[in-house]
N, C-alpha and C. Protein backbone atom coordinates (compact mmCIF):
# COMPACT_ATOMS: atom_id res chain seq x y z
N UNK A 1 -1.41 3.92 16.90
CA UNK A 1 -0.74 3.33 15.75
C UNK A 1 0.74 3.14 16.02
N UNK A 2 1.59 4.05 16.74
CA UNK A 2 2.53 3.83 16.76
C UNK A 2 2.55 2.93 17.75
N UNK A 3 1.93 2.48 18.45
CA UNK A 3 2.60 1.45 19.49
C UNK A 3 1.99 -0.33 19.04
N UNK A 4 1.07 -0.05 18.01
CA UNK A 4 1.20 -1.41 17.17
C UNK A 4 2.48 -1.04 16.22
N UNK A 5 3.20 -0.13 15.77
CA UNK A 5 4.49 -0.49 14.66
C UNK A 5 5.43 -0.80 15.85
N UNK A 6 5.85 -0.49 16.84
CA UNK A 6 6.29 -0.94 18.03
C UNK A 6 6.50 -2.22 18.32
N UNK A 7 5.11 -3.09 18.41
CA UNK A 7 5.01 -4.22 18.70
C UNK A 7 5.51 -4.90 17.04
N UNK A 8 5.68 -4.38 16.12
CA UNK A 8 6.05 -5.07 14.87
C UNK A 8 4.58 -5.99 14.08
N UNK A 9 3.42 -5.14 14.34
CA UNK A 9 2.42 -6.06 14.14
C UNK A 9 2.35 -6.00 12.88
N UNK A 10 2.57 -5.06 12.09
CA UNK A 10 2.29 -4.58 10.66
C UNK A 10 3.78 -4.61 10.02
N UNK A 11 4.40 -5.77 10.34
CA UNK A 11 6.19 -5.58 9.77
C UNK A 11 5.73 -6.22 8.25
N UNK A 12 6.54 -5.52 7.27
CA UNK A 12 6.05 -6.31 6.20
C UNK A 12 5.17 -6.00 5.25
N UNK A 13 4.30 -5.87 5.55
CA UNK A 13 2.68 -5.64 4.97
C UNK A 13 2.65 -4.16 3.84
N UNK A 14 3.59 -3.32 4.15
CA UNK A 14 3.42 -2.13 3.28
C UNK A 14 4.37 -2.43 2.24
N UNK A 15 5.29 -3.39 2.80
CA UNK A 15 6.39 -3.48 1.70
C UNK A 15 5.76 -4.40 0.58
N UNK A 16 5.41 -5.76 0.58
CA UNK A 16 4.53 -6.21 -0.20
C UNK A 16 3.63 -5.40 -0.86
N UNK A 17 2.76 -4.88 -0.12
CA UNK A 17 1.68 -4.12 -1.00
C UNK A 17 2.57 -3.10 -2.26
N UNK A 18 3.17 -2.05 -2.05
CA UNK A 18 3.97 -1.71 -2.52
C UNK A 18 4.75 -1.86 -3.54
N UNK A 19 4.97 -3.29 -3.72
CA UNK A 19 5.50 -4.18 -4.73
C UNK A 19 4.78 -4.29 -5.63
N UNK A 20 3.45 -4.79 -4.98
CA UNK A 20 2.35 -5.05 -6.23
C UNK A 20 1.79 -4.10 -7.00
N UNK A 21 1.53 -2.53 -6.26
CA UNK A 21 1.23 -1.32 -7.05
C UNK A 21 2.14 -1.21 -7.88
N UNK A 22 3.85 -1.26 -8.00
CA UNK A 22 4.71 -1.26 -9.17
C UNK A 22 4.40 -2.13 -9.86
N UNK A 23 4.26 -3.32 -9.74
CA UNK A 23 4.34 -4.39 -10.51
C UNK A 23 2.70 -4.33 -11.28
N UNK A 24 1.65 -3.69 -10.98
CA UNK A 24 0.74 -3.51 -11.78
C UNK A 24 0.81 -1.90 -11.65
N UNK A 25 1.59 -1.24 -12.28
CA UNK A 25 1.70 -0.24 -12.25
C UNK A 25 1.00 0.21 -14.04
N UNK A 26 1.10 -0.98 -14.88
CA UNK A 26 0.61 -0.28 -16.19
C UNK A 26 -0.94 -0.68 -16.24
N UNK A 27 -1.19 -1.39 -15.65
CA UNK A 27 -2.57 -1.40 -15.35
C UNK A 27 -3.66 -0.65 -15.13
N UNK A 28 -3.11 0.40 -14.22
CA UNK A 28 -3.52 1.51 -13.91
C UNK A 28 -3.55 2.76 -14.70
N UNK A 29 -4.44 3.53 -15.03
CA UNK A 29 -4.54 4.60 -16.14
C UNK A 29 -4.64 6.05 -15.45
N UNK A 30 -4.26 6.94 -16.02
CA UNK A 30 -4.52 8.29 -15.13
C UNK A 30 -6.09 8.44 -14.90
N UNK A 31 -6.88 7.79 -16.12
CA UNK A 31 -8.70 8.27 -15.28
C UNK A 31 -8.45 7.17 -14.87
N UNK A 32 -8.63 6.53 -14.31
CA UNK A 32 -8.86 5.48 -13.03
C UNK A 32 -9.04 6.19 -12.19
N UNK A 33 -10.46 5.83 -11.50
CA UNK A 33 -10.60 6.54 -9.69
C UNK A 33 -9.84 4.86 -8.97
N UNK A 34 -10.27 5.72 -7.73
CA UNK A 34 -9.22 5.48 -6.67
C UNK A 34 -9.92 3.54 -6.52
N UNK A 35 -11.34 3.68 -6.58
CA UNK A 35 -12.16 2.36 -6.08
C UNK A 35 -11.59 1.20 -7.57
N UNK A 36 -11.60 1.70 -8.65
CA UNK A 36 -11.43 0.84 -9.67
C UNK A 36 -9.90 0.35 -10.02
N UNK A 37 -8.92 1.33 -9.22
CA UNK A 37 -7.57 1.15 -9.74
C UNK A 37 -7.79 -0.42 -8.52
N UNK A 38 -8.07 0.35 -7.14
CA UNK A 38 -7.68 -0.66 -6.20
C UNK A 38 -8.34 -2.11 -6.73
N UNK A 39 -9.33 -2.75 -7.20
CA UNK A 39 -10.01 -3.74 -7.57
C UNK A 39 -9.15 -4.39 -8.47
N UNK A 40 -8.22 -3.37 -9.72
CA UNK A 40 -7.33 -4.07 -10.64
C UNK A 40 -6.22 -4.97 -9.63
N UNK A 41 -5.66 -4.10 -9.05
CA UNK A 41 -4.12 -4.51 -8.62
C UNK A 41 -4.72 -5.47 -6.88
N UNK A 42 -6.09 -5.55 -6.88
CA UNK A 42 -6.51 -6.62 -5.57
C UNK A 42 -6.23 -6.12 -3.78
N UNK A 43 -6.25 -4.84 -4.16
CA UNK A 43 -6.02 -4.34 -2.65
C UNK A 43 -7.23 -3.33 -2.12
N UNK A 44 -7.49 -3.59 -1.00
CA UNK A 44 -8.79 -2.65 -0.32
C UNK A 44 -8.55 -0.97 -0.01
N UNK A 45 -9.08 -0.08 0.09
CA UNK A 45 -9.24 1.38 -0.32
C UNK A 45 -8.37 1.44 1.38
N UNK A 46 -8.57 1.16 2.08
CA UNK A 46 -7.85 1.58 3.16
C UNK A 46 -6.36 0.94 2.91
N UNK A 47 -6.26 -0.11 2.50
CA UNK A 47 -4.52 -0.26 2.32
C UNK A 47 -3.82 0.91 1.21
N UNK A 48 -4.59 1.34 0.11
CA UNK A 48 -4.34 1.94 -0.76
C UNK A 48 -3.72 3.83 -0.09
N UNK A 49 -4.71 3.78 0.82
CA UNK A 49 -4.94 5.44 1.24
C UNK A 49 -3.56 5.13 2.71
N UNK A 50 -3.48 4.15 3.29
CA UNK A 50 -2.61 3.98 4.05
C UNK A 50 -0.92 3.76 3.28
N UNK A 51 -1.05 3.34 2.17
CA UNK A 51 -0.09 3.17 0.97
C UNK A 51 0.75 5.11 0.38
N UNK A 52 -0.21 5.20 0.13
CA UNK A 52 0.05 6.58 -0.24
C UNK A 52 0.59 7.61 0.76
N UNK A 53 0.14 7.78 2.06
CA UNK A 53 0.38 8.43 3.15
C UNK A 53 2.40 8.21 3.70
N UNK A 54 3.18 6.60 2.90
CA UNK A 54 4.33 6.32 3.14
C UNK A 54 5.23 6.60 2.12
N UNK A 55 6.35 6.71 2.23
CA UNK A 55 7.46 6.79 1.25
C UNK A 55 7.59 5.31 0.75
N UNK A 56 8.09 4.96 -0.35
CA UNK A 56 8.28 3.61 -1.11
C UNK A 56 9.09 2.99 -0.31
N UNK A 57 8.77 1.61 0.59
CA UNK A 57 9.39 0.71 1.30
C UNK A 57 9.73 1.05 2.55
N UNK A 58 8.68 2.43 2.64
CA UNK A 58 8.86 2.33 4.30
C UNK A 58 9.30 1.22 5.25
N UNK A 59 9.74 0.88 5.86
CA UNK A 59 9.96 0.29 7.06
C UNK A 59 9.59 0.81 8.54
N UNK A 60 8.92 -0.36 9.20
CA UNK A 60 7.97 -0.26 10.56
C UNK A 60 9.07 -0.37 11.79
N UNK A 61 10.13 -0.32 11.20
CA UNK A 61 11.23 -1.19 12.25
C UNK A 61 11.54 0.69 13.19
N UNK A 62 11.42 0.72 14.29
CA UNK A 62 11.59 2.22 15.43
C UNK A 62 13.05 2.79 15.40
């Protein structure tokens, strides 16, 4: 993994996503599981779980 953030393959991509979880941030309810929140706000369970694992606006840049 780190030597695709290296190559800059994923530049970008968390920051967008990121955006959109705030921006449908009321959408989302505390019972919401994890499969139904992601379906509201249009993002797949692995961007979500890869989402969470970063600080807000991480940057890929070394």
């Amino acid at each position: 993994m780190q030597a695709a953030m290296a190559r800059g393959q994923h530049c970008g991509r968390p920051r967008t996503a990121t955006f959109k979880i705030e921006a449908a941030g009321q959408l989302i309810t505390a019972g919401d599981s994890v499969a139904s929140a992601c379906l509201k706000i249009g993002i797949n369970k692995s961007t979500y779980y890869r989402l969470k694992k970063q600080p807000p606006f991480a940057t890929t840049t070394p």
